[in-house]
Protein backbone atom coordinates (compact mmCIF):
# COMPACT_ATOMS: atom_id res chain seq x y z
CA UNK A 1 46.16 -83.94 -13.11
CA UNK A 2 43.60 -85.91 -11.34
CA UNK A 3 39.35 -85.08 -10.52
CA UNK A 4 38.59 -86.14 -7.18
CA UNK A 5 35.22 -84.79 -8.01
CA UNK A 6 32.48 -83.64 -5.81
CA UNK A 7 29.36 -85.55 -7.31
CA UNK A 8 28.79 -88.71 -5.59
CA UNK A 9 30.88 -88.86 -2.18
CA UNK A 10 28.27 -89.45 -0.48
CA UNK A 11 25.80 -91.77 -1.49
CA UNK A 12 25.23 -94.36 1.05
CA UNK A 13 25.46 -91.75 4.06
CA UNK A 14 23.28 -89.83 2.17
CA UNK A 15 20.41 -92.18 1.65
CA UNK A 16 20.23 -95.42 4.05
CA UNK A 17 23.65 -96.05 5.28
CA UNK A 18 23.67 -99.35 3.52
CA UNK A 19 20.16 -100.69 5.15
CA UNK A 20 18.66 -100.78 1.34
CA UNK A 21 19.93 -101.05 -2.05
CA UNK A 22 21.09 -97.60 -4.25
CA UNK A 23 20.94 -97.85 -7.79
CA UNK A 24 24.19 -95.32 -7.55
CA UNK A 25 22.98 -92.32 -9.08
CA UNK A 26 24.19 -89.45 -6.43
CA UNK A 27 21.55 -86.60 -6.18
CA UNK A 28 24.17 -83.39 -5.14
CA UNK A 29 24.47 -81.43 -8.06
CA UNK A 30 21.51 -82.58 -9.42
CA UNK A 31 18.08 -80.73 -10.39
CA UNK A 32 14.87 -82.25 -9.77
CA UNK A 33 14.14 -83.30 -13.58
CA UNK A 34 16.98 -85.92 -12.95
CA UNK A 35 15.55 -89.24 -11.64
CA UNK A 36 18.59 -90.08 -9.68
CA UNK A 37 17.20 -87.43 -7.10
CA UNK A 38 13.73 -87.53 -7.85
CA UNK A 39 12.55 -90.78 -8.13
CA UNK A 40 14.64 -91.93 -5.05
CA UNK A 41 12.85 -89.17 -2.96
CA UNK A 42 9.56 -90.42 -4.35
CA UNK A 43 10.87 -94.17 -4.00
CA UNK A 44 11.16 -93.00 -0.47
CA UNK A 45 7.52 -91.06 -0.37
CA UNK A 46 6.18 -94.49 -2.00
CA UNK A 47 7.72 -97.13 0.48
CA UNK A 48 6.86 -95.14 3.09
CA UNK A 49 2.71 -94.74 2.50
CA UNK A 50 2.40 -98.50 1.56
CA UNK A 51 4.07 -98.87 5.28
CA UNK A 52 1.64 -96.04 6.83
CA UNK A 53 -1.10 -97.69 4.80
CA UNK A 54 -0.54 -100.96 6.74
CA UNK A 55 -0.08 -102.58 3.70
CA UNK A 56 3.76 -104.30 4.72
CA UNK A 57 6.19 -103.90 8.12
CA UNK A 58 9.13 -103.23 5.89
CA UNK A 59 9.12 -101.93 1.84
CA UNK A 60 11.82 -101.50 -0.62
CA UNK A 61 10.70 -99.81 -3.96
CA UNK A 62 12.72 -100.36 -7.34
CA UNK A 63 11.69 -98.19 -10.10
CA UNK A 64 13.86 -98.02 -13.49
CA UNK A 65 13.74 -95.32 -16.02
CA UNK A 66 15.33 -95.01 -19.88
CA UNK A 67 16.05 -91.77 -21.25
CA UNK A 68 13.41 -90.50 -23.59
CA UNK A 69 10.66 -92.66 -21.78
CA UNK A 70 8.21 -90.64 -19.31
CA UNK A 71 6.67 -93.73 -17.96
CA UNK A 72 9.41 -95.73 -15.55
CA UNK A 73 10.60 -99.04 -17.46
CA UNK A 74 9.53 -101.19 -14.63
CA UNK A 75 8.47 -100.65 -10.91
CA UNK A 76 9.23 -103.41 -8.20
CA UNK A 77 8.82 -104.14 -4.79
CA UNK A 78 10.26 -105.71 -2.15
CA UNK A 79 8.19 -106.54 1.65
CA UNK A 80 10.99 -108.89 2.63
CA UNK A 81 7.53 -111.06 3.10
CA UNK A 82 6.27 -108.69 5.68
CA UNK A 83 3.07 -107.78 3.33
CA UNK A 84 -0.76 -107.90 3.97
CA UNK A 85 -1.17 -108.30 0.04
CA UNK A 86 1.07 -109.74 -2.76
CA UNK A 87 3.67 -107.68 -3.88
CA UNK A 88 2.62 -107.78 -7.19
CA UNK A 89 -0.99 -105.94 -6.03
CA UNK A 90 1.09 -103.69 -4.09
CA UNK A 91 2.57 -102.64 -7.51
CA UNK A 92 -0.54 -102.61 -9.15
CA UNK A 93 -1.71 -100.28 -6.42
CA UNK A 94 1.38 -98.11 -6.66
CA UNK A 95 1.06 -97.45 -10.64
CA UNK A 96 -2.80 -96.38 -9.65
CA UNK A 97 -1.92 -94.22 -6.64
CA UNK A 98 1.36 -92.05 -7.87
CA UNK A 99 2.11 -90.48 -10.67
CA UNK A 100 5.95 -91.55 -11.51
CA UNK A 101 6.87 -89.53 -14.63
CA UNK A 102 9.67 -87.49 -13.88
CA UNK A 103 7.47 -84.34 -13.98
CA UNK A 104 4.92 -86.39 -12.22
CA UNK A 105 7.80 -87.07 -9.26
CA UNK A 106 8.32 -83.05 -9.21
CA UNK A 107 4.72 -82.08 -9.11
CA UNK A 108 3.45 -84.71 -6.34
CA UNK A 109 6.71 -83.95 -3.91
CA UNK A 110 6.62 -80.38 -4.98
CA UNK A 111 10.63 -80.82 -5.93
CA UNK A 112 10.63 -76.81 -7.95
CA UNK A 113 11.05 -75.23 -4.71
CA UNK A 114 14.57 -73.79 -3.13
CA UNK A 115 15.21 -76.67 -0.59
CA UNK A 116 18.08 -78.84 -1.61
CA UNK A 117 20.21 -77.07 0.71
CA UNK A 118 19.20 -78.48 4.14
CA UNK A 119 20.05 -81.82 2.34
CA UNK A 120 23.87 -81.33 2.08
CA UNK A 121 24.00 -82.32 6.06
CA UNK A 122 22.25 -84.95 8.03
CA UNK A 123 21.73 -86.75 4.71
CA UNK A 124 18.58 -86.54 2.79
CA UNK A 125 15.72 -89.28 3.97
CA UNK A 126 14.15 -89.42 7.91
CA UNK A 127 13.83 -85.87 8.30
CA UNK A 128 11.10 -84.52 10.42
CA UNK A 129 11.23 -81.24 8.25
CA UNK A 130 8.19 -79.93 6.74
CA UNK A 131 10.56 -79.42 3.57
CA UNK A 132 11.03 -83.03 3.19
CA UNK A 133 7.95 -84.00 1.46
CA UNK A 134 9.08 -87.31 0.46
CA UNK A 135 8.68 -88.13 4.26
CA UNK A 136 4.60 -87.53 4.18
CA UNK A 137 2.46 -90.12 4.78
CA UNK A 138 -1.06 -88.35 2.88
CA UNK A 139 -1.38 -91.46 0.75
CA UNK A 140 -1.59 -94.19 2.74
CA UNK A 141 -5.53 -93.64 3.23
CA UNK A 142 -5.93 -93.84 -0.23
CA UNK A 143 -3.68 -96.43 -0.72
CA UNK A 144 -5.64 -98.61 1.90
CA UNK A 145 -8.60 -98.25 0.37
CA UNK A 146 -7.51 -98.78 -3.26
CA UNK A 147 -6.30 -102.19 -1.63
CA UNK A 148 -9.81 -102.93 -0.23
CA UNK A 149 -11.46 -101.71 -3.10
CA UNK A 150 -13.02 -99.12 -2.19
């Protein structure tokens, strides 16, 4: 007897089709108190503000988490050199502007809600979809002026 399983099939086609790094957690299945959904959607939400907030062309977010720890064990980023400031302020300003506790991931994308359906086609990231809150770009104002320091 062999599992073929379900969880995980999809990964890649799911998220970025191999355009940017996945830690490898899949997110079917999964409620929103898992990070392996959650904090990729806000990963997402996060990259794409600093982008919005003219703060880098291009933005890959790493964010690690241990189990038992609210805060994440480290947050990185990536411009790929493309940024107006250091990367390093760019985390700085990302730790000020989000909230990235796992229930802080739920409440800012608004995760409790029934929507996880529409993701099982047409993956789950660059949907136009009001449901897809991890695609709004409401931060990047603040995010701007937290880098000027205003």
């Amino acid at each position: 007897v062999a599992d073929a399983g379900l969880t995980g099939r999809k990964i890649i086609v799911d998220t970025y089709g191999g355009m940017a790094r996945h830690g490898g957690g899949a997110f079917s299945g999964k409620d929103p108190s898992k990070v392996d959904r959650s904090a990729a959607y806000a990963g997402r939400y996060v990259a794409k503000n600093i982008v919005a907030a003219g703060l880098a062309k291009r933005c890959e977010i790493q964010v690690s988490y241990a189990i038992g720890t609210a805060e994440p064990t480290s947050v990185s980023v990536n411009t790929f050199g493309t940024g107006t400031i250091s990367d390093e302020r760019i985390v700085q300003l990302i730790r000020a502007c989000f909230d990235l506790k796992p229930q802080g991931l739920i409440d800012m994308l608004d995760l409790k809600r029934p929507i996880y359906r529409a993701t099982a086609a047409y993956g789950h990231f660059g949907r136009e979809e009001e449901t897809f809150t991890w695609e709004r770009t409401d931060k990047a104002e603040d995010l701007r002026a937290a880098a000027n320091g205003s």
